[in-house]
N, C-alpha and C. Protein backbone atom coordinates (compact mmCIF):
# COMPACT_ATOMS: atom_id res chain seq x y z
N UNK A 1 -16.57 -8.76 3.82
CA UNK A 1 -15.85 -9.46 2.77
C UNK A 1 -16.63 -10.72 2.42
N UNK A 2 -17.01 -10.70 1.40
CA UNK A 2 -18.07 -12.00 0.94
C UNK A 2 -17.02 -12.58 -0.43
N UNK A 3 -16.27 -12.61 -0.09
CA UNK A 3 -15.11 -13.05 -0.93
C UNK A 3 -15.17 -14.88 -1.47
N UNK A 4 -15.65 -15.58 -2.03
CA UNK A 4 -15.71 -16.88 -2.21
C UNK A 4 -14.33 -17.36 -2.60
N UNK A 5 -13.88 -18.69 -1.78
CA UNK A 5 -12.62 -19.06 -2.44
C UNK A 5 -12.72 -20.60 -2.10
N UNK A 6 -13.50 -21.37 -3.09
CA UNK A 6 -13.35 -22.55 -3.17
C UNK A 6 -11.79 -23.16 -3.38
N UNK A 7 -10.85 -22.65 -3.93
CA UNK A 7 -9.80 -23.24 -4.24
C UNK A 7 -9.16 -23.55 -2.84
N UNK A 8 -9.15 -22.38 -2.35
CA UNK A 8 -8.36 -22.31 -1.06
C UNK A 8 -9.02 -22.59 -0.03
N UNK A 9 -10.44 -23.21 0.22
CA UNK A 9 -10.96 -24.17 0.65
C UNK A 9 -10.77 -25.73 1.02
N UNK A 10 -10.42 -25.74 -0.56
CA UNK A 10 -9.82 -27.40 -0.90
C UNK A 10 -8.33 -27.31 -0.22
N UNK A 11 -7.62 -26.54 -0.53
CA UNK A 11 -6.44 -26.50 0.18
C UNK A 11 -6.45 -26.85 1.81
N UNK A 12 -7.27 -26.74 2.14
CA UNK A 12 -7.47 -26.77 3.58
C UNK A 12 -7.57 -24.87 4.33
N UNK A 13 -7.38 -24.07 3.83
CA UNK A 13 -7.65 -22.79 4.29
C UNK A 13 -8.98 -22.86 5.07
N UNK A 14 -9.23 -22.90 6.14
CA UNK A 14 -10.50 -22.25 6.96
C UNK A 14 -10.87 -20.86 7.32
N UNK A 15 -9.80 -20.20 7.18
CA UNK A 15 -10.10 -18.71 7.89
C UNK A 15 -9.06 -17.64 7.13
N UNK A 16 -9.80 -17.47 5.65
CA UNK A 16 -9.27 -17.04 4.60
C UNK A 16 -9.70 -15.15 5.34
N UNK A 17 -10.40 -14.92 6.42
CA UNK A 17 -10.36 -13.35 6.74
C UNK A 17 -9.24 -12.92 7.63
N UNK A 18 -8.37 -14.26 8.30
CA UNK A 18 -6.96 -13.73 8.96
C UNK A 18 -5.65 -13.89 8.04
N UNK A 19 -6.21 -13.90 6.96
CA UNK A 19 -4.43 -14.23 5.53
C UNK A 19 -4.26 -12.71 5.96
N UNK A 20 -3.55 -12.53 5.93
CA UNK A 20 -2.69 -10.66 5.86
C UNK A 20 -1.92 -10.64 4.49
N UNK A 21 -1.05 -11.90 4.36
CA UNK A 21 -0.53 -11.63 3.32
C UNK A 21 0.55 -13.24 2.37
N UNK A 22 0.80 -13.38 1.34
CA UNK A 22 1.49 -14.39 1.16
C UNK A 22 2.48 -14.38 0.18
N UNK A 23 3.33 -15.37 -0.32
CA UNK A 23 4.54 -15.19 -0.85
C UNK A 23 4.61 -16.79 -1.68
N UNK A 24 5.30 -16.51 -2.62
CA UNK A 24 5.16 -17.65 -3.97
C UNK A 24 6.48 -17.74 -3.74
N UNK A 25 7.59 -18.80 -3.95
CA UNK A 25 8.88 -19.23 -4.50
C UNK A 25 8.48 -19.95 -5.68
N UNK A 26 9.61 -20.19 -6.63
CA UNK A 26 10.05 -21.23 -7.40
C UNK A 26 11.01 -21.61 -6.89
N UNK A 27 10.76 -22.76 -6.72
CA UNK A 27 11.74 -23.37 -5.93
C UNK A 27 13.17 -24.19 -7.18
N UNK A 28 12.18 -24.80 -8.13
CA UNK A 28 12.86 -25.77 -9.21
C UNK A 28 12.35 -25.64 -10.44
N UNK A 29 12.52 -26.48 -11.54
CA UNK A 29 11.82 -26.09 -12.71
C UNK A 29 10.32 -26.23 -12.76
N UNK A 30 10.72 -27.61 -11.75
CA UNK A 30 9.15 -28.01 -12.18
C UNK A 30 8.21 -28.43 -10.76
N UNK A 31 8.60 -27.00 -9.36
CA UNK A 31 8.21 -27.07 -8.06
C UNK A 31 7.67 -25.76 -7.98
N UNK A 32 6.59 -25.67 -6.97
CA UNK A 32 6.27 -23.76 -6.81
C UNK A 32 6.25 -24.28 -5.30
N UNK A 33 6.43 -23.03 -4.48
CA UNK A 33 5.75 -23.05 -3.28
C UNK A 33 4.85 -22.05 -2.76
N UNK A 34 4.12 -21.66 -2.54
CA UNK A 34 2.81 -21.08 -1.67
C UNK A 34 3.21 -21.46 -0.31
N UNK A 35 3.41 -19.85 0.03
CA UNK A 35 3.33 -19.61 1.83
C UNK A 35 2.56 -18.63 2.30
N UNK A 36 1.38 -18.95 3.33
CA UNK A 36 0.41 -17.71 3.23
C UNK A 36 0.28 -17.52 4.66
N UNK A 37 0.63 -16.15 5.07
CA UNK A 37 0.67 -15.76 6.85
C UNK A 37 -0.53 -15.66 6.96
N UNK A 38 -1.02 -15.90 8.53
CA UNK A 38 -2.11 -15.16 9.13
C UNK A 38 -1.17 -14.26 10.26
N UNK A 39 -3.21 -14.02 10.37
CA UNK A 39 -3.06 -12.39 11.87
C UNK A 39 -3.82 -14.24 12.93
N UNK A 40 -3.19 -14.43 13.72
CA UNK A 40 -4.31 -15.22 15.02
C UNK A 40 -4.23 -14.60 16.03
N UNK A 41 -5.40 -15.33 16.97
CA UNK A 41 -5.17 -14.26 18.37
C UNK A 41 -4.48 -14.61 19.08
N UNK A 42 -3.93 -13.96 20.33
CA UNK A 42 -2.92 -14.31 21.16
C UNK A 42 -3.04 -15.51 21.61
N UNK A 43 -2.54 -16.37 21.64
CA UNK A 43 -2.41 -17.83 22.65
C UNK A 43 -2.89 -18.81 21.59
N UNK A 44 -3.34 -18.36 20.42
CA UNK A 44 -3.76 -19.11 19.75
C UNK A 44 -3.15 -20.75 19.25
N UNK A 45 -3.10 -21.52 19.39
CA UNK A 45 -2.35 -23.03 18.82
C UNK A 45 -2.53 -23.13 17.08
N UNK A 46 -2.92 -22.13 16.13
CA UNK A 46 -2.95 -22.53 14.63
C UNK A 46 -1.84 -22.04 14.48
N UNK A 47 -1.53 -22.15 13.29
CA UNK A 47 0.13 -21.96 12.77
C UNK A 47 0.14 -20.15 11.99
N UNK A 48 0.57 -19.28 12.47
CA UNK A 48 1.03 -18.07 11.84
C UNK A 48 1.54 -18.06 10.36
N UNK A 49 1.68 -19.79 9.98
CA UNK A 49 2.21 -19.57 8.37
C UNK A 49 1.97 -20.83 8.07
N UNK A 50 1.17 -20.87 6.59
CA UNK A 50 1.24 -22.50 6.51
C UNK A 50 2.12 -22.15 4.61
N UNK A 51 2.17 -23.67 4.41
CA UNK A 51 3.23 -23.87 3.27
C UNK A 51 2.54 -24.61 2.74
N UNK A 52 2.24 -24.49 0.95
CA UNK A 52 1.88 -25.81 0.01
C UNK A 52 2.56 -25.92 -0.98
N UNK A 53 2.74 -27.03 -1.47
CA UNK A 53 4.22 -27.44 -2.61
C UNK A 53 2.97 -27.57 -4.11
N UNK A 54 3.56 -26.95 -4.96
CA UNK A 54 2.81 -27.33 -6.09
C UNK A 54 3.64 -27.70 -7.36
N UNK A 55 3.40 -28.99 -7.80
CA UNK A 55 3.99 -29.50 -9.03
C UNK A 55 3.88 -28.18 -10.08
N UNK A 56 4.65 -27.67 -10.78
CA UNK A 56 4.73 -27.54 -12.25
C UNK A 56 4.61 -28.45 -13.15
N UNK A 57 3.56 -27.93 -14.27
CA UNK A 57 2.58 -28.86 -15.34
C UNK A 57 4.10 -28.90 -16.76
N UNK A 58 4.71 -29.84 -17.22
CA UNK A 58 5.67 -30.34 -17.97
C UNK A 58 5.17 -30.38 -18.95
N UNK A 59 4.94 -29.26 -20.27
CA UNK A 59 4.44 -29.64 -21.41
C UNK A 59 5.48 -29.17 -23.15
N UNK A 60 5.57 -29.75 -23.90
CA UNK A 60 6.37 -29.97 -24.81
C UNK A 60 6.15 -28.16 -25.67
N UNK A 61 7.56 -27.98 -26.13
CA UNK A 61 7.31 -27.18 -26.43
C UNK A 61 6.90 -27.10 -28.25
N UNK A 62 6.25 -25.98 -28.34
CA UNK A 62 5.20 -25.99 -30.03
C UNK A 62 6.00 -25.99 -30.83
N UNK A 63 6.35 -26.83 -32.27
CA UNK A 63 7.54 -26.82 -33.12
C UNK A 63 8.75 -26.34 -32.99
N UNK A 64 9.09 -27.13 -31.76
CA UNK A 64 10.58 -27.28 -31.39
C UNK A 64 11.04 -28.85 -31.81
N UNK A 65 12.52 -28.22 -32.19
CA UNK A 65 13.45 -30.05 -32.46
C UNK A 65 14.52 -30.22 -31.81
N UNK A 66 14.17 -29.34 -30.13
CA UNK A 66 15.03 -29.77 -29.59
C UNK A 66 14.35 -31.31 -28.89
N UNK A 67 15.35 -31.96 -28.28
CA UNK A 67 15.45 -33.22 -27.46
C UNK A 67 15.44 -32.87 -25.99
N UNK A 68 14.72 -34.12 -25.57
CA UNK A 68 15.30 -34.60 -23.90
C UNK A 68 14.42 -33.56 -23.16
N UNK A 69 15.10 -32.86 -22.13
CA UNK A 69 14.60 -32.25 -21.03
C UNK A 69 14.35 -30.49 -21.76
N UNK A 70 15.30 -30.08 -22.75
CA UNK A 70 15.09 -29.37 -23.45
C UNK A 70 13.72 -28.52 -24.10
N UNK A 71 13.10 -29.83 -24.45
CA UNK A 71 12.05 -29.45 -25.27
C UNK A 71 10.81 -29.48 -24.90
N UNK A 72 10.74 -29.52 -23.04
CA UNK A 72 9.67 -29.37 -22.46
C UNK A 72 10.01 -28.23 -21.54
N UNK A 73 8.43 -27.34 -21.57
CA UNK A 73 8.47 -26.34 -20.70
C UNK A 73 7.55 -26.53 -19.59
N UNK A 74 8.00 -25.79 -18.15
CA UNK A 74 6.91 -25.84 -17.44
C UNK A 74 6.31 -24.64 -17.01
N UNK A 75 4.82 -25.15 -16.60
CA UNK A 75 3.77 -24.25 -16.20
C UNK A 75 3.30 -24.13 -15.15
N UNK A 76 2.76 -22.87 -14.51
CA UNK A 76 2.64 -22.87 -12.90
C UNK A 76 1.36 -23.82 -13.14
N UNK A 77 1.35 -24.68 -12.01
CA UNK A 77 -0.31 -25.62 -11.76
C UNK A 77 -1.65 -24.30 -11.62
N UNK A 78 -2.76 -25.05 -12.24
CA UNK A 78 -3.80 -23.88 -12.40
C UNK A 78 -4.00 -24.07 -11.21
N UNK A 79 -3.96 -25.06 -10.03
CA UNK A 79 -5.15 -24.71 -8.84
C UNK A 79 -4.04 -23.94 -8.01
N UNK A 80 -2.49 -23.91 -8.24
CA UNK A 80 -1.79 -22.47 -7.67
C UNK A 80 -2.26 -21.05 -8.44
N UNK A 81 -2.61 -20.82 -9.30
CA UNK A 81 -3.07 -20.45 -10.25
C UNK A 81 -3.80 -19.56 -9.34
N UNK A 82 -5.43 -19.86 -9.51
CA UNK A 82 -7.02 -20.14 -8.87
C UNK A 82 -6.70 -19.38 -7.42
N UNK A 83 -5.65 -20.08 -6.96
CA UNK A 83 -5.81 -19.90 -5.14
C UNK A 83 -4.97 -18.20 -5.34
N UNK A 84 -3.94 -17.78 -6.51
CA UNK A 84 -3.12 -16.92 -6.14
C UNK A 84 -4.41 -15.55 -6.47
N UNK A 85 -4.85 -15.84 -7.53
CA UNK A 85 -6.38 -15.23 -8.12
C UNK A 85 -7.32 -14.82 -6.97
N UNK A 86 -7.26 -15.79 -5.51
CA UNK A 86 -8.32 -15.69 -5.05
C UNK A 86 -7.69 -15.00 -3.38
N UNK A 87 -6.53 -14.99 -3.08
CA UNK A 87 -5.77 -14.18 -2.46
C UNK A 87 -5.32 -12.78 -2.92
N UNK A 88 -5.21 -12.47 -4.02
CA UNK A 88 -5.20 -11.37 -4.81
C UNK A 88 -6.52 -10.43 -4.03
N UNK A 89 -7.77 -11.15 -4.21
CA UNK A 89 -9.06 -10.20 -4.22
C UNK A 89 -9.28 -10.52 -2.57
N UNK A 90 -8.94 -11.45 -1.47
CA UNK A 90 -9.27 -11.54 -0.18
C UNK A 90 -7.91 -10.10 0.38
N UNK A 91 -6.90 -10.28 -0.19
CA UNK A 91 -6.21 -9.32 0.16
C UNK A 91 -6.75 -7.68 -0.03
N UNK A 92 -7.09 -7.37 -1.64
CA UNK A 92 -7.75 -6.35 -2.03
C UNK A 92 -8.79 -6.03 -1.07
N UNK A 93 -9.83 -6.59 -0.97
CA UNK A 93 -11.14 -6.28 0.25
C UNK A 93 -10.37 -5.76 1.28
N UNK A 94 -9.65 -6.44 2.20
CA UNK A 94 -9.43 -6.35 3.35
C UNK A 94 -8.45 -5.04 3.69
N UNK A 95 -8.09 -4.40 2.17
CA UNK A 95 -7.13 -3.21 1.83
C UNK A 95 -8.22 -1.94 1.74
N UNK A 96 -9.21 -2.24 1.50
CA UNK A 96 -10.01 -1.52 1.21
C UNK A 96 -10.80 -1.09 2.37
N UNK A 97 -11.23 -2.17 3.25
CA UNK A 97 -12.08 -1.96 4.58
C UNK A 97 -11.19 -2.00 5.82
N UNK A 98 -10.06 -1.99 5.59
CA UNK A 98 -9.39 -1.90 6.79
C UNK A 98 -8.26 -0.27 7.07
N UNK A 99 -9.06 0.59 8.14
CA UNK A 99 -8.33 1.48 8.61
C UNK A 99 -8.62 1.66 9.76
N UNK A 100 -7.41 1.46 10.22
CA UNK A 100 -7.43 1.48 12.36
C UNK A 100 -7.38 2.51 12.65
N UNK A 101 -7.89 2.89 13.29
CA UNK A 101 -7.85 4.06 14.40
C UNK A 101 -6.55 4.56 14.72
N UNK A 102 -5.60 4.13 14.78
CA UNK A 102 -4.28 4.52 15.12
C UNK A 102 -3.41 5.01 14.21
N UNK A 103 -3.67 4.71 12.85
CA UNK A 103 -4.01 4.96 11.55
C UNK A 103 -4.22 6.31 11.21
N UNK A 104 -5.43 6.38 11.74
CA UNK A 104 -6.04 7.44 11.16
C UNK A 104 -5.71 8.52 12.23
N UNK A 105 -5.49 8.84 13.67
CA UNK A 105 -5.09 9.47 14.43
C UNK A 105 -3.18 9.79 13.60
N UNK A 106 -2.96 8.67 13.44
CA UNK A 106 -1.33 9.31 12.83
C UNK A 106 -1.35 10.58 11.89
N UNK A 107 -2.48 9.67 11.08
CA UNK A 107 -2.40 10.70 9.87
C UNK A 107 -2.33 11.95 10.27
N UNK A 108 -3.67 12.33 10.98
CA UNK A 108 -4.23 13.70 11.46
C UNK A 108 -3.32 14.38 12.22
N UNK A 109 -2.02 13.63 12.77
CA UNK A 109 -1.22 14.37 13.72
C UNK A 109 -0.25 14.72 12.74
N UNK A 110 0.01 14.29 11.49
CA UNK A 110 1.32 14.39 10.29
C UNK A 110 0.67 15.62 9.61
N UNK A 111 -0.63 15.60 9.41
CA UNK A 111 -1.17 16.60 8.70
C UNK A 111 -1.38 18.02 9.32
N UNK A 112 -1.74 18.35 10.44
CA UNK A 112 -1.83 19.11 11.98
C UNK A 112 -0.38 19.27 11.95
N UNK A 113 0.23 18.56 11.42
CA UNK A 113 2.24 19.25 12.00
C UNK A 113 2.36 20.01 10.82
N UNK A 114 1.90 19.48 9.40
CA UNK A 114 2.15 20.50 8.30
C UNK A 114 1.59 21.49 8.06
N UNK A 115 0.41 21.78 8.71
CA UNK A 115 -0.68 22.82 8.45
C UNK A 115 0.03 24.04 9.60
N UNK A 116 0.39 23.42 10.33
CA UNK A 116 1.05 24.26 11.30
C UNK A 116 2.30 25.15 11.02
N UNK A 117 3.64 24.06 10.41
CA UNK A 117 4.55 24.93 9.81
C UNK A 117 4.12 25.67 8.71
N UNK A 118 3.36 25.56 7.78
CA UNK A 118 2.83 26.66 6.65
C UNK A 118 3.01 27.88 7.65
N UNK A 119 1.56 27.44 8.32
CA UNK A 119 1.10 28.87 9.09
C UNK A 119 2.28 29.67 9.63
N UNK A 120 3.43 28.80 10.16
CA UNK A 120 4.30 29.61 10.81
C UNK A 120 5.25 30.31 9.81
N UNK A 121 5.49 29.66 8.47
CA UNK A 121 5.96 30.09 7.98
C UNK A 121 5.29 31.29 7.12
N UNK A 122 3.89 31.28 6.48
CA UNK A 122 3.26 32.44 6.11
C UNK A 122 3.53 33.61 7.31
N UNK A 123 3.49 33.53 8.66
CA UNK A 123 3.42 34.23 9.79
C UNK A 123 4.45 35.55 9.51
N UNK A 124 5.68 34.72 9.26
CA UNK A 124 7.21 35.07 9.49
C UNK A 124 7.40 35.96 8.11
N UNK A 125 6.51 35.33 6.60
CA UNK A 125 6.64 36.45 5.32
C UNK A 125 5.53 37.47 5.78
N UNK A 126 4.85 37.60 6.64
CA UNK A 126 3.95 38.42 6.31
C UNK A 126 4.25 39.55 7.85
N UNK A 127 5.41 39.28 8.72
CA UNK A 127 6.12 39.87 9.55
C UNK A 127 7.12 40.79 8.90
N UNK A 128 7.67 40.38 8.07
CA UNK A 128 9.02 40.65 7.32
C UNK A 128 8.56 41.20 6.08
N UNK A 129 7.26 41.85 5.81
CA UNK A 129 6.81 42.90 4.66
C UNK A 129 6.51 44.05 5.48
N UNK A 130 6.31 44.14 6.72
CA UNK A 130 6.12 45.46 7.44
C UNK A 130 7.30 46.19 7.64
C-alpha cells in the first residue's frame, strides 16, 4: 500500500496501515465528527479509536432574502473532506490485498459442502431412472 495521505498526517495519524475502518457523525449544523478505529497489537498502549471534531464552513446562501441564521448554509470542512477521500482509498487497498488464510480455507470448506450435495443429489436422480 503506497497510499499517500498528507491530510491525515497533519491530523496526527501515524499508522494509516492499522485504520480498519471509520465513521463520520453530524453532530450539529455547523459540527462533524471523524472517528477512525485501528487493528493494534496486543498489549499495545495506542488508542483502538481516535476522534476529531471538525467545524462546518457557514456560507450565505445564493439569492436568498431570507434573514438571520436562515440564510446561511453549512459545508462539510474540506480538510474533513481530503482525509475522508484519503481513507476511502487506504481502506480500498487494504480490501483488495487482504485475504487470510482462514478466509480462504472457509471458503473452500462452503464450496466442498456444495459440490458434494449436487453430487449426492445427481447420485439419487440417476439411481431412480433405473
Amino acid at each position: 500500500m503506497n497510499t499517500k495521505t498528507p491530510n491525515l498526517t497533519d491530523m496526527g495519524v501515524r499508522n494509516p496501515k492499522q485504520i480498519i475502518s471509520y465513521t463520520t457523525v453530524h453532530v450539529s449544523e455547523d459540527m462533524d465528527i471523524l472517528k477512525i478505529n485501528y487493528r493494534r497489537e496486543p498489549n499495545s498502549f495506542l488508542p483502538k479509536r481516535r476522534r476529531y471534531e471538525f467545524k462546518r464552513i457557514g456560507k450565505p446562501m445564493p439569492g436568498s432574502e431570507l434573514k438571520g441564521a436562515q440564510a446561511i448554509r453549512f459545508e462539510i470542512s474540506p480538510i474533513l473532506g481530503r482525509a475522508i477521500a484519503e481513507l476511502d482509498t487506504i481502506l480500498a487497498d487494504s480490501k483488495r490485498t487482504t485475504a487470510s488464510k482462514k478466509d480462504l480455507q472457509r471458503e473452500v470448506a462452503v464450496l466442498s459442502a456444495e459440490m458434494n450435495e449436487r453430487i449426492a443429489h445427481l447420485s439419487k436422480m440417476i439411481d431412480g431412472l433405473e
